[in-house]
N, C-alpha and C. Protein backbone atom coordinates (compact mmCIF):
# COMPACT_ATOMS: atom_id res chain seq x y z
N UNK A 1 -15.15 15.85 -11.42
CA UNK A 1 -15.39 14.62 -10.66
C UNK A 1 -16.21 13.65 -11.50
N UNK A 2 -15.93 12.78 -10.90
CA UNK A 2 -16.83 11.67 -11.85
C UNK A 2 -17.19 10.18 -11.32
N UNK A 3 -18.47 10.06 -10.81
CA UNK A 3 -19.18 8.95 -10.24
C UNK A 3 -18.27 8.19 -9.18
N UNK A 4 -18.39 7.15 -8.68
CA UNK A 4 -18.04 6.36 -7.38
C UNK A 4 -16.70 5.26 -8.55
N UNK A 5 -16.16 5.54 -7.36
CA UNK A 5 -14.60 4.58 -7.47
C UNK A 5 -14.63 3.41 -6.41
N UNK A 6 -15.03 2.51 -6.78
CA UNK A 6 -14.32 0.84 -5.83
C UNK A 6 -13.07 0.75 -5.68
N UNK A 7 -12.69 1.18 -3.89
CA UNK A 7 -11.28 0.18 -3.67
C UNK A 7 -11.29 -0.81 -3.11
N UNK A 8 -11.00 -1.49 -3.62
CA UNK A 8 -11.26 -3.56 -3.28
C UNK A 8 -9.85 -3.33 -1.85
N UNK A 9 -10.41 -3.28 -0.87
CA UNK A 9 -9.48 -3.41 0.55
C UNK A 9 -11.07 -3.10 1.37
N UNK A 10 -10.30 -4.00 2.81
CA UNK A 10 -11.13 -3.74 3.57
C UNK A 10 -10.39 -2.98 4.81
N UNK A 11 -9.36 -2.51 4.29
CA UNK A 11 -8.45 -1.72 5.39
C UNK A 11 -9.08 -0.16 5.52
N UNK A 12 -9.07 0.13 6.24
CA UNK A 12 -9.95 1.61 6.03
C UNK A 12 -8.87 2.39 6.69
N UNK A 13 -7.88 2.55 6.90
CA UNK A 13 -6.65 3.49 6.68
C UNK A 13 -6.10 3.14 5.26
N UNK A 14 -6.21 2.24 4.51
CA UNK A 14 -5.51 2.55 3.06
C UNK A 14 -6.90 3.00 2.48
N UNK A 15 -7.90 2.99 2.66
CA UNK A 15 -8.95 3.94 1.64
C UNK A 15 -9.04 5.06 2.32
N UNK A 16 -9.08 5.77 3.48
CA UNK A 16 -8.85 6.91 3.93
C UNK A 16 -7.72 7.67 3.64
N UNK A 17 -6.52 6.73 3.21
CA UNK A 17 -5.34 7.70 2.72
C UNK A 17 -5.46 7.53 1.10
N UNK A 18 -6.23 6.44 0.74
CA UNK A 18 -6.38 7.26 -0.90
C UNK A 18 -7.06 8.17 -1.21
N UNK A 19 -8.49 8.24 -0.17
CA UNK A 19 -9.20 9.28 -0.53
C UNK A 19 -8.75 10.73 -0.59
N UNK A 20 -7.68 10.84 0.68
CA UNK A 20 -6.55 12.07 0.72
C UNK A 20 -6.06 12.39 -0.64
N UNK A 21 -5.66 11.22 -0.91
CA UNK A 21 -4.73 11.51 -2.67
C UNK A 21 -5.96 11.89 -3.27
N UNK A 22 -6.71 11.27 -3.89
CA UNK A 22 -7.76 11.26 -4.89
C UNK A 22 -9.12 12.22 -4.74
N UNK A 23 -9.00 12.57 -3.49
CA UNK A 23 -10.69 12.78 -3.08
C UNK A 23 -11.30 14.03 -4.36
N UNK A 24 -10.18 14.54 -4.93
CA UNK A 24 -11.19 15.82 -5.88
C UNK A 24 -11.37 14.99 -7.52
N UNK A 25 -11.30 13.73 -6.94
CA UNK A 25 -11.19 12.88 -8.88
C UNK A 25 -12.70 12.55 -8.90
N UNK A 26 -13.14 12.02 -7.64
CA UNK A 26 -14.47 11.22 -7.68
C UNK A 26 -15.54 11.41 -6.85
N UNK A 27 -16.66 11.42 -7.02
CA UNK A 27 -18.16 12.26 -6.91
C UNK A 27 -17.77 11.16 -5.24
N UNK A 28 -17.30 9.96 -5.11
CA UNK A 28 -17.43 9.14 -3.90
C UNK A 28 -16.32 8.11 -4.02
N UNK A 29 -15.63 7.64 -3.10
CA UNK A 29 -15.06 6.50 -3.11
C UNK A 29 -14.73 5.69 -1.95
N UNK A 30 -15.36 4.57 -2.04
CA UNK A 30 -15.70 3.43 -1.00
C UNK A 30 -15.14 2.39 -1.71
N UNK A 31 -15.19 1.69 -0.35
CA UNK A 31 -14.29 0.03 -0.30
C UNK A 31 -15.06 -1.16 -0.07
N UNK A 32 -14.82 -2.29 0.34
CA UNK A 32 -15.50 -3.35 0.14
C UNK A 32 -16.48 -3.66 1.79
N UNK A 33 -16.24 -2.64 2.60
CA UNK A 33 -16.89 -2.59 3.50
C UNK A 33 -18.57 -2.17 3.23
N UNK A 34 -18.53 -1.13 2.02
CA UNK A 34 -19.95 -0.52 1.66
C UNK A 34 -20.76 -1.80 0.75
N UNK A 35 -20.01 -2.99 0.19
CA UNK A 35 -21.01 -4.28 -0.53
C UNK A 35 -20.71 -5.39 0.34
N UNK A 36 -21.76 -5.52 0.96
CA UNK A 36 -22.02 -6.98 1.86
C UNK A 36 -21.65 -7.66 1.04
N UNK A 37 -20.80 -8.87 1.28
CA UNK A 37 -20.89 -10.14 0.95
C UNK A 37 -19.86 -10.21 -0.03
N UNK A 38 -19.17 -9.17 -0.78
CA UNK A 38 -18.14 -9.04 -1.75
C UNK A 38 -16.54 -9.05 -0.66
N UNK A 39 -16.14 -10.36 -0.44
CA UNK A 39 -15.14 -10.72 0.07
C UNK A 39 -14.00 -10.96 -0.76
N UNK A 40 -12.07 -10.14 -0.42
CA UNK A 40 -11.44 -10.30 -1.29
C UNK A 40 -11.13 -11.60 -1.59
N UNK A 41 -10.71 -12.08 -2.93
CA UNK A 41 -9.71 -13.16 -3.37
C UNK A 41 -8.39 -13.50 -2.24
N UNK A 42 -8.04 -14.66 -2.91
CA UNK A 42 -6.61 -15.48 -2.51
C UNK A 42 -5.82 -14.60 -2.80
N UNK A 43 -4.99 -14.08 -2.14
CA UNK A 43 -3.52 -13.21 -3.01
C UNK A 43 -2.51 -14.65 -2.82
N UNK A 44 -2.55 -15.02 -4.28
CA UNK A 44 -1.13 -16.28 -4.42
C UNK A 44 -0.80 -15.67 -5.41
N UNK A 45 -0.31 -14.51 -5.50
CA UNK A 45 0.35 -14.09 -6.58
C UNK A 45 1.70 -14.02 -6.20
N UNK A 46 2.81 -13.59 -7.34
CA UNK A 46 4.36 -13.82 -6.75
C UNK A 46 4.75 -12.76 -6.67
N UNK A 47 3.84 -11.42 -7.22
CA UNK A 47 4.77 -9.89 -7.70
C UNK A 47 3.33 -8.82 -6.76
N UNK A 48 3.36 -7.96 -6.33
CA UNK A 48 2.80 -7.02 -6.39
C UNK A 48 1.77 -6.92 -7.59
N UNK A 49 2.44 -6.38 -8.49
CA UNK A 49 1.25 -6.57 -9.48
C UNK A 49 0.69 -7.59 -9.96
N UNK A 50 0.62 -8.73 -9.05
CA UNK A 50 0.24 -9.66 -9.67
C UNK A 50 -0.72 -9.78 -8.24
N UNK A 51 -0.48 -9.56 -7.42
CA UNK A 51 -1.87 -9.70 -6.27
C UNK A 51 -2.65 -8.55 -6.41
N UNK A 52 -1.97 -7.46 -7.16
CA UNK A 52 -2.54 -5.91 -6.97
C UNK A 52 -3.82 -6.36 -8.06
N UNK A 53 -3.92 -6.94 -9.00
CA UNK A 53 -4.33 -7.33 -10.59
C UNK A 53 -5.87 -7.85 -9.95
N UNK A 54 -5.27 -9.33 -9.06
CA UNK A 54 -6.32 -10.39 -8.43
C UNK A 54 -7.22 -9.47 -7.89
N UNK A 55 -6.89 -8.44 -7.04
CA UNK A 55 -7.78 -8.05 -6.56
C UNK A 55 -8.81 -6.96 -6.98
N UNK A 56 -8.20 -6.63 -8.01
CA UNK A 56 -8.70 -5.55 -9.05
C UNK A 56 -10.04 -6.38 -9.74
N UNK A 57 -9.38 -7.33 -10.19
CA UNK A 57 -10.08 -8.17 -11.20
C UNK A 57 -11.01 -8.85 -10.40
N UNK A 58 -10.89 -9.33 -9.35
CA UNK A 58 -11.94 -9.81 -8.49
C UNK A 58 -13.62 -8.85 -8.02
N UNK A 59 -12.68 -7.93 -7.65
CA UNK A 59 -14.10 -6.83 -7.52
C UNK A 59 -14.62 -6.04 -8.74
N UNK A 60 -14.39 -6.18 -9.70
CA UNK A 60 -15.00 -5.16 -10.82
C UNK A 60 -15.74 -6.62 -11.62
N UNK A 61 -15.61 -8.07 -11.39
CA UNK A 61 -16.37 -8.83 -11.85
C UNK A 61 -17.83 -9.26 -11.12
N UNK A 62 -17.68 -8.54 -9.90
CA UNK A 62 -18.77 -8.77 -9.12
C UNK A 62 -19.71 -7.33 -8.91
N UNK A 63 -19.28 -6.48 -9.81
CA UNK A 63 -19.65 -4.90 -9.77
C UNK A 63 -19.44 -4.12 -11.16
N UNK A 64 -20.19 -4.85 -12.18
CA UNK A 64 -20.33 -4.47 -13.56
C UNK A 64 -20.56 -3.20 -13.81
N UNK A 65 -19.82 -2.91 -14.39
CA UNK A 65 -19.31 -1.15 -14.97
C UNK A 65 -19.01 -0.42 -14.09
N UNK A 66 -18.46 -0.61 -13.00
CA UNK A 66 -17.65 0.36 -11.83
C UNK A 66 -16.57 -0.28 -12.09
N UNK A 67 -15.62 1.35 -11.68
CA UNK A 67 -14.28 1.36 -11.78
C UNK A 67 -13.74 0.72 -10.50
N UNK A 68 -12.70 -0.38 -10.65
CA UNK A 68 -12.03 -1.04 -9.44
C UNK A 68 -10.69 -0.40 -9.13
N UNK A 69 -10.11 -0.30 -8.17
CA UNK A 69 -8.88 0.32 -8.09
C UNK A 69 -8.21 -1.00 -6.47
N UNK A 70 -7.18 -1.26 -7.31
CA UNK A 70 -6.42 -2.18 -5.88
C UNK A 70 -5.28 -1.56 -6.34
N UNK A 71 -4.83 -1.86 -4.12
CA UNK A 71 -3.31 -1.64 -4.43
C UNK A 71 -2.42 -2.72 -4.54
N UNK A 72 -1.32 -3.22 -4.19
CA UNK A 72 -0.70 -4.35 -3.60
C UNK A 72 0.57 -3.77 -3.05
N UNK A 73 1.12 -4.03 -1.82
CA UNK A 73 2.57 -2.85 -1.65
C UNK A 73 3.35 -3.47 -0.41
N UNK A 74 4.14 -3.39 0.37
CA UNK A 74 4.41 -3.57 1.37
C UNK A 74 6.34 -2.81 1.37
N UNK A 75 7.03 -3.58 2.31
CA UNK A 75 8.03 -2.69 2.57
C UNK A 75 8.94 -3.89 2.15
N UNK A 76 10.19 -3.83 1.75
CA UNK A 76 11.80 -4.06 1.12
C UNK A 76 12.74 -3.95 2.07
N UNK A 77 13.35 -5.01 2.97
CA UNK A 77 14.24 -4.56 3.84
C UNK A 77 15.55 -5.19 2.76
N UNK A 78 16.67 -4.67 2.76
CA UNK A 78 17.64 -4.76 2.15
C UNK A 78 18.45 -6.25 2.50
N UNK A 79 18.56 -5.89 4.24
CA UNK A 79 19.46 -6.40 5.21
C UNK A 79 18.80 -8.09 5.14
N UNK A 80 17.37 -7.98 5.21
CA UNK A 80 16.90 -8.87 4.97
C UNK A 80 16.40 -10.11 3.63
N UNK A 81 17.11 -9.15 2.72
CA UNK A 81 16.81 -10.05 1.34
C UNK A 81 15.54 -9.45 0.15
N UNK A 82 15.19 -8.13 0.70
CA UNK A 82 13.99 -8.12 0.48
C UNK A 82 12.43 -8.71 0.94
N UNK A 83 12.67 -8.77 2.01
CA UNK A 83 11.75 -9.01 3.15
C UNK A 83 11.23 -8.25 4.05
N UNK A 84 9.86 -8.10 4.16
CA UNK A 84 8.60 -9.03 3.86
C UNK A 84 8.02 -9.12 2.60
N UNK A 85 8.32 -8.09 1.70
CA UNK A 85 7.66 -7.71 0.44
C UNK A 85 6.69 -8.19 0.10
N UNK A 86 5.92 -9.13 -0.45
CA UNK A 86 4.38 -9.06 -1.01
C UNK A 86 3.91 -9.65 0.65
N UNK A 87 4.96 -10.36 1.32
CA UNK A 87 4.12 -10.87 2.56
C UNK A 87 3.91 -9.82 3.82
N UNK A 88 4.29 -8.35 3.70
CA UNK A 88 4.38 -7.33 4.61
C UNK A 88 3.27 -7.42 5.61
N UNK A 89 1.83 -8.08 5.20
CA UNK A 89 0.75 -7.47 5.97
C UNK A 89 0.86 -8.88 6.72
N UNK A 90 1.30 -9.74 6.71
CA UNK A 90 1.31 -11.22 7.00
C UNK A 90 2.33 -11.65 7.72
N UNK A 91 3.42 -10.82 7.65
CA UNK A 91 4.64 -11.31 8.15
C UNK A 91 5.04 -12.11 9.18
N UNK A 92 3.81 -11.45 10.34
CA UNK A 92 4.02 -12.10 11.41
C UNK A 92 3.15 -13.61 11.75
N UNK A 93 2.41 -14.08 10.62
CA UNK A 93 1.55 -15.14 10.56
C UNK A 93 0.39 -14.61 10.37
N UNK A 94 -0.78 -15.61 10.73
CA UNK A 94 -2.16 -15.53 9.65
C UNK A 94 -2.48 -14.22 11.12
N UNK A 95 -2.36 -14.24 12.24
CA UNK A 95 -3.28 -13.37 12.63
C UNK A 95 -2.52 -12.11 13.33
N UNK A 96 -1.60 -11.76 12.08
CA UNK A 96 -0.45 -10.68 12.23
C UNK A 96 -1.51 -9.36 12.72
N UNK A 97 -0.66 -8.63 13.19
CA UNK A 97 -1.63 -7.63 13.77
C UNK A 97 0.17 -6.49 13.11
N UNK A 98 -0.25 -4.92 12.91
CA UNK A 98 0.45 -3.85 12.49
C UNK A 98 1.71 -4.27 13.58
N UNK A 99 1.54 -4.67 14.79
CA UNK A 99 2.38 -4.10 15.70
C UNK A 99 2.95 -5.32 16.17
N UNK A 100 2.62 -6.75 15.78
CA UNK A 100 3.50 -8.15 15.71
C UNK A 100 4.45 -8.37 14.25
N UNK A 101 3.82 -7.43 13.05
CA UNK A 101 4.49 -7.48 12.27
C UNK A 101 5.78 -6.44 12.63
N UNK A 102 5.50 -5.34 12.97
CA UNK A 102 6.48 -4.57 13.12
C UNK A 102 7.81 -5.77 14.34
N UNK A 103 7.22 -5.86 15.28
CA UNK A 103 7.77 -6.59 16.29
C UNK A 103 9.07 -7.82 15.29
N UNK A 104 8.43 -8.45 14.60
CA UNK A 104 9.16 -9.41 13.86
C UNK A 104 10.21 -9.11 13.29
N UNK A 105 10.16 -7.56 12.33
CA UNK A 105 10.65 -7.06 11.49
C UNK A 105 11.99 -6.74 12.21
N UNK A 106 11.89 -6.03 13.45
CA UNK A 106 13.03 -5.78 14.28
C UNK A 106 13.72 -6.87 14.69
N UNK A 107 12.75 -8.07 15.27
CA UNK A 107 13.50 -9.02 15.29
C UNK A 107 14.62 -10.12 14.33
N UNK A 108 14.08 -9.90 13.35
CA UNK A 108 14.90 -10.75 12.04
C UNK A 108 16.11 -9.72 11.93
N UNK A 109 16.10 -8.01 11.94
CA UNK A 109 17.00 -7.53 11.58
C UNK A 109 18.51 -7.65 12.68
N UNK A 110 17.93 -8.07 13.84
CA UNK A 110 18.59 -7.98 15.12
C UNK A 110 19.68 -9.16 14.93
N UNK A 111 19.24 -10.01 14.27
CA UNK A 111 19.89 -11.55 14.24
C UNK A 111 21.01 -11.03 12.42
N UNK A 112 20.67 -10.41 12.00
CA UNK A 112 21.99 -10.04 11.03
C UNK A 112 22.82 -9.31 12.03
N UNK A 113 24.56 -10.07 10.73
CA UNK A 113 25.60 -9.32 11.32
C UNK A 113 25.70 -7.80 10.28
N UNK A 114 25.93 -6.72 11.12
CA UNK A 114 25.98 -5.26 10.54
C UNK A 114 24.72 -5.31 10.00
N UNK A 115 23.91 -5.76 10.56
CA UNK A 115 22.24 -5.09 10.26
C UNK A 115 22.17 -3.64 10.70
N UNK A 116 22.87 -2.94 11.76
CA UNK A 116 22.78 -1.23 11.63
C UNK A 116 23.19 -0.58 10.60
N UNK A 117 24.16 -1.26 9.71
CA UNK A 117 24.67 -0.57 8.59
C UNK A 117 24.58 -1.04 7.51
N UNK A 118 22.82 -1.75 7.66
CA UNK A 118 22.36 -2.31 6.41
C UNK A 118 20.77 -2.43 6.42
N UNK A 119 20.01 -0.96 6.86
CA UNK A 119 18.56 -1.19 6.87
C UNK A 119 18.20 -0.24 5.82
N UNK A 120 18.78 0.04 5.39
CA UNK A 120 18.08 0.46 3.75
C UNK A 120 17.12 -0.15 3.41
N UNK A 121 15.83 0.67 2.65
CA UNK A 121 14.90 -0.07 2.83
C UNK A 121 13.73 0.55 2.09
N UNK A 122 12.72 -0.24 1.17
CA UNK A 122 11.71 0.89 0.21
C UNK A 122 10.27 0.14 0.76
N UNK A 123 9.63 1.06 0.50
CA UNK A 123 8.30 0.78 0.66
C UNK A 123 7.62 0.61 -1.08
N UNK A 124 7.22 0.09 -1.78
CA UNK A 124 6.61 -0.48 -2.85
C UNK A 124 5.24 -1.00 -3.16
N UNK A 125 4.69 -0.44 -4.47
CA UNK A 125 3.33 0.07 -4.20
C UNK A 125 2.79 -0.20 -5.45
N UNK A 126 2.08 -1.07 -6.03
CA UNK A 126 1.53 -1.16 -7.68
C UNK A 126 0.06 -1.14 -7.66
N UNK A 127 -0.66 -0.34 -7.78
CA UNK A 127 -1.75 0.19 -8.28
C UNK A 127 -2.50 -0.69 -9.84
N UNK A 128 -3.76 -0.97 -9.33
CA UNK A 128 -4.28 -1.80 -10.79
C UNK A 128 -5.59 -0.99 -10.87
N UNK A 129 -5.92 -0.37 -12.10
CA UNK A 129 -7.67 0.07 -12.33
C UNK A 129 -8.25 -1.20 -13.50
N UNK A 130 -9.53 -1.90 -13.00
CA UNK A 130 -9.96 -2.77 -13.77
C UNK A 130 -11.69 -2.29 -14.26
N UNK A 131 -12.44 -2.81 -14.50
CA UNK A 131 -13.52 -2.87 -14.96
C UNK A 131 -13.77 -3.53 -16.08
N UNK A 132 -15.34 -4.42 -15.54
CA UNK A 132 -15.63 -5.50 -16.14
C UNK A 132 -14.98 -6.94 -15.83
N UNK A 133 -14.01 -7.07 -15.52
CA UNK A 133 -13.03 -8.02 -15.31
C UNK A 133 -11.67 -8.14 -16.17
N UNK A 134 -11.42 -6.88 -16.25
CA UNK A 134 -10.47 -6.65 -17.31
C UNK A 134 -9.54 -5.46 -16.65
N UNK A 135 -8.10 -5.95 -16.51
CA UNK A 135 -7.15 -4.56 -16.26
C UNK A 135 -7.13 -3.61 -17.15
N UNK A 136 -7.10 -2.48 -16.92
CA UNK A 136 -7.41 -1.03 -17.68
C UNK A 136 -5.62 -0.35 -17.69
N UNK A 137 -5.04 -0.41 -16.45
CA UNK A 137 -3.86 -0.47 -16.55
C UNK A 137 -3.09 -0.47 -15.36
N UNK A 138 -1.92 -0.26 -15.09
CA UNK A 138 -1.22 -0.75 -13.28
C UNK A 138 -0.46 0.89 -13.38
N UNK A 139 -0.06 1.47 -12.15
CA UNK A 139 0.87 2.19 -12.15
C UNK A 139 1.67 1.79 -10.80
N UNK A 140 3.31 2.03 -10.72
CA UNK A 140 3.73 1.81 -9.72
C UNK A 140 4.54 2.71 -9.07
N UNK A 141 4.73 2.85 -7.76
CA UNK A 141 5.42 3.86 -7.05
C UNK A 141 6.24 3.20 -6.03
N UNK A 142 7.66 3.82 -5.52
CA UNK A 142 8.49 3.59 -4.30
C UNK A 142 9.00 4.56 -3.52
N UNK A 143 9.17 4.26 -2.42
CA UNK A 143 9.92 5.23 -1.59
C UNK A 143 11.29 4.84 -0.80
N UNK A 144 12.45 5.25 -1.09
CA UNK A 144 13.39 5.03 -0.69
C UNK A 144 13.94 5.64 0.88
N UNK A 145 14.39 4.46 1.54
CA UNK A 145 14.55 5.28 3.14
C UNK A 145 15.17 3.94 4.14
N UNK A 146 15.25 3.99 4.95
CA UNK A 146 15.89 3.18 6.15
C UNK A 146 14.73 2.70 7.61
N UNK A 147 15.09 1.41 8.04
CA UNK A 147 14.55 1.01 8.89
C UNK A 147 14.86 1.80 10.48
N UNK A 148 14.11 2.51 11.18
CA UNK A 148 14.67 2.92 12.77
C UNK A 148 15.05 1.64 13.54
N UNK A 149 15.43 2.51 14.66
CA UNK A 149 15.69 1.22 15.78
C UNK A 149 14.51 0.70 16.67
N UNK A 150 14.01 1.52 16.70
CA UNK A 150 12.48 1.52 17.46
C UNK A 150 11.43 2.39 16.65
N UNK A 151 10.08 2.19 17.06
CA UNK A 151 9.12 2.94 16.20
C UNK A 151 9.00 4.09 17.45
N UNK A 152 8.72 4.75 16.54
CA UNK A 152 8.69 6.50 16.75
C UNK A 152 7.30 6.31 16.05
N UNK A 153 6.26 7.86 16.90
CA UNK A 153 5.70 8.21 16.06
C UNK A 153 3.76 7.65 16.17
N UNK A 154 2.76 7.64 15.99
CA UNK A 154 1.60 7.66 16.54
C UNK A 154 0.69 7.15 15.08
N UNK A 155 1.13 8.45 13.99
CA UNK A 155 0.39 8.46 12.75
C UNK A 155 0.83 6.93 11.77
N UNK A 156 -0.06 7.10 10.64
CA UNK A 156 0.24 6.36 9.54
C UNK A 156 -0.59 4.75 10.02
N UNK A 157 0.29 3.81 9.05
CA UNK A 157 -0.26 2.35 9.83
C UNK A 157 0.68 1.55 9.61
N UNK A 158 0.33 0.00 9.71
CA UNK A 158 1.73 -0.56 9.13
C UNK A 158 3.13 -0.64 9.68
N UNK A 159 3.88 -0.23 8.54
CA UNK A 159 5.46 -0.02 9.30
C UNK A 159 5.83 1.21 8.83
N UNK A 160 4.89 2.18 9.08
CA UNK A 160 5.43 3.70 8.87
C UNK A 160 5.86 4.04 10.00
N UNK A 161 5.70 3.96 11.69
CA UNK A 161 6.48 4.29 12.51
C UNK A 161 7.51 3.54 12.54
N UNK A 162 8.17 2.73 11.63
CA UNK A 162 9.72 2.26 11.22
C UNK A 162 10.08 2.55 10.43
N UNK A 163 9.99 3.50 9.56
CA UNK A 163 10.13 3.84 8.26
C UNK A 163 10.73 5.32 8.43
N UNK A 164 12.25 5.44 8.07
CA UNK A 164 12.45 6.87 7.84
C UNK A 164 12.72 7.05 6.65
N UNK A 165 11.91 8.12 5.29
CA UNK A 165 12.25 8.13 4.14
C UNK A 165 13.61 9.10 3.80
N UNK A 166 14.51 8.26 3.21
CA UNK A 166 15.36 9.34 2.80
C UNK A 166 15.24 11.07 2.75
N UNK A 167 15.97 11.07 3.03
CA UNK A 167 16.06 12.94 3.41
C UNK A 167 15.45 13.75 4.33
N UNK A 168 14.60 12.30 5.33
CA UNK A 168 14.57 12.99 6.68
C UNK A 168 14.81 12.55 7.50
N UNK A 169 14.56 13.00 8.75
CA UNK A 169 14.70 12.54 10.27
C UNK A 169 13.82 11.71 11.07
N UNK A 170 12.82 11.89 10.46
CA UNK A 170 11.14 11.57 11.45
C UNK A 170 10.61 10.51 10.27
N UNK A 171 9.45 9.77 10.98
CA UNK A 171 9.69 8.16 10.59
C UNK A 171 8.35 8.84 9.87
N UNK A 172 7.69 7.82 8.89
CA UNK A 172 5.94 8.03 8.65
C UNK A 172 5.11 7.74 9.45
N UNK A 173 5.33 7.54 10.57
CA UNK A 173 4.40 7.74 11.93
C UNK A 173 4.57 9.10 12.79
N UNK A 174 5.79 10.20 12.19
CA UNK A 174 5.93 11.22 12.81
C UNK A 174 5.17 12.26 11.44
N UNK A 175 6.34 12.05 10.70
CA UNK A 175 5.41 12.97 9.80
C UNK A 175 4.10 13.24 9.21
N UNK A 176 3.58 14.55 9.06
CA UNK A 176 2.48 14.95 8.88
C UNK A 176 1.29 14.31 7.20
N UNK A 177 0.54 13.85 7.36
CA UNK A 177 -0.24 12.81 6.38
C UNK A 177 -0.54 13.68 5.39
N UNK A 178 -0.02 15.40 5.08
CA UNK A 178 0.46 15.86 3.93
C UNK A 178 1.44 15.49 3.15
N UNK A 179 2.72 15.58 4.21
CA UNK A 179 3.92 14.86 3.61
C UNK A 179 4.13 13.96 3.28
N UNK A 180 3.41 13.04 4.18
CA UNK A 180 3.61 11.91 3.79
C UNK A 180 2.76 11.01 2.05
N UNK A 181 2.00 11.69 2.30
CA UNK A 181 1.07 11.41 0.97
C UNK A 181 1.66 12.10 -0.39
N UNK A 182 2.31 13.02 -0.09
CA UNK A 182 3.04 13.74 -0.59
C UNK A 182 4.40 12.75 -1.67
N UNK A 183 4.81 12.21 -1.09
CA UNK A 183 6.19 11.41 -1.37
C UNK A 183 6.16 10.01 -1.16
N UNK A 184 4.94 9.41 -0.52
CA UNK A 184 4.67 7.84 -0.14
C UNK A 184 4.62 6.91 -1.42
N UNK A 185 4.88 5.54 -1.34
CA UNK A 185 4.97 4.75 -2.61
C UNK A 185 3.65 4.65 -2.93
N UNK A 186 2.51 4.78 -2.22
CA UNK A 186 1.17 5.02 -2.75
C UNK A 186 0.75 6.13 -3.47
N UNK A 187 1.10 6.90 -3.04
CA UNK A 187 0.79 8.86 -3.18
C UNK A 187 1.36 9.05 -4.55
N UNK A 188 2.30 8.03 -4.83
CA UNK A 188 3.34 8.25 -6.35
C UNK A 188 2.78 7.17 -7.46
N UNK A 189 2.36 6.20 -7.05
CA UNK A 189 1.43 5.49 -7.96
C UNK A 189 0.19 5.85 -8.36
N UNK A 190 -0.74 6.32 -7.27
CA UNK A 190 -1.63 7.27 -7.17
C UNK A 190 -1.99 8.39 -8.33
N UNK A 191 -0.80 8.85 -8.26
CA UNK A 191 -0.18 10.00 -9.16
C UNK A 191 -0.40 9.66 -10.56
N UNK A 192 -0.18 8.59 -10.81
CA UNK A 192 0.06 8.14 -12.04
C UNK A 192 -1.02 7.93 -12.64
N UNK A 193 -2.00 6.46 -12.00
CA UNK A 193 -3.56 6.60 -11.88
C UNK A 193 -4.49 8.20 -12.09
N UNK A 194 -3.98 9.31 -11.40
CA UNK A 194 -4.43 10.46 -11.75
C UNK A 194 -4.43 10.84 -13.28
N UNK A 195 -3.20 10.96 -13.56
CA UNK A 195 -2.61 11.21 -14.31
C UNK A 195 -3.39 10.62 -16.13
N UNK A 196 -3.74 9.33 -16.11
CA UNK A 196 -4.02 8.07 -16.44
C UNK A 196 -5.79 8.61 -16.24
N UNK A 197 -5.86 9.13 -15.61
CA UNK A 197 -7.39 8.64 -15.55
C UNK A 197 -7.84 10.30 -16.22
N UNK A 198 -7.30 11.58 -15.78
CA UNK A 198 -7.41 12.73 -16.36
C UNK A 198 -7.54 12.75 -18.04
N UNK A 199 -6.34 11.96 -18.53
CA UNK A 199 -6.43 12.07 -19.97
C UNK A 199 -7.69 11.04 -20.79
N UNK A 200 -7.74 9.90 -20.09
CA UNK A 200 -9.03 9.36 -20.06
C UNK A 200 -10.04 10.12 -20.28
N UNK A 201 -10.60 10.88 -19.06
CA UNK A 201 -11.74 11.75 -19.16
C UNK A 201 -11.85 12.63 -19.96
């Protein structure tokens, strides 16, 4: 293990499910809830890794010699063009809530013709470690799978109770937050970051 990890989010289900991935890498790892007053950046970026970067780079300039870790990710509807993608958490406007975005998502798909036989669909995930104000490096992960008709399902956040990943039945609001961490577009970028940070040490 090795000293405290910054994740620049103030979502505390995406630092509770990194800590799942990560928790035997680092002595501690907290988010921007534990430094008063360290509020994220603008995401006007155009790519994932390019909001994943901002926010990396934003908190490791305000927290000299700690390691920053952002994600940037959201979900890929096919049917839809690739939509919501970097705008997933937003979709439904500025004061989108998990369950108006989901709401929307069904709705846009409803208004395509053969939208049942076109919700293919990835969840996408780019990982940035910075320090100092400098990217250290990005890793990225996806998960390939289909939109439900309705959300199923209790666990996860987001649009994981719409989300069935290829090769199963049960959405990421059914399946168990082993599995799911297991095979998630986070859990696989994650991976990489591990991976990345092991040979480091």
């Amino acid at each position: 293990m090795a000293g405290t990890l910054i994740v620049a989010t103030h979502n505390a289900h995406k630092t509770e499910e990194m800590r799942a991935i990560l928790g035997d890498l680092f002595d501690e790892i907290v988010d921007l809830t534990a430094i008063p007053g360290l509020e994220p950046p603008v995401e006007d970026g155009e790519t994932f890794a390019e909001n994943s970067a901002i926010k990396a780079l934003a908190a490791s300039q305000e927290q000299p010699d700690a390691f920053v870790l952002a994600d940037d990710s959201g979900l890929e509807v096919d049917a839809l063009g690739g939509a919501p993608g970097i705008y997933s958490s937003r979709y439904s406007g500025e004061d989108a809530t998990d369950a108006s975005n989901r709401e929307k998502l069904l709705e846009e798909l409803a208004k395509k013709e053969n939208a049942e036989k076109q919700r293919t669909a990835r969840f996408r995930c780019v990982v940035t470690v910075a320090q100092n104000g400098e990217v250290l490096s990005q890793f990225d992960g996806t998960v390939e799978g289909t939109i439900a008709a309705s959300t199923t399902g209790e666990g996860g956040f987001g649009y994981d109770p719409l989300f069935v990943p290829e090769g199963y039945e049960r959405s990421f609001g059914e399946l168990s937050e082993e599995v799911k961490n297991g095979m998630s577009h986070r859990g696989r970028a994650l991976e990489g970051f591990r991976e990345w940070w092991e040979k480091k040490s």
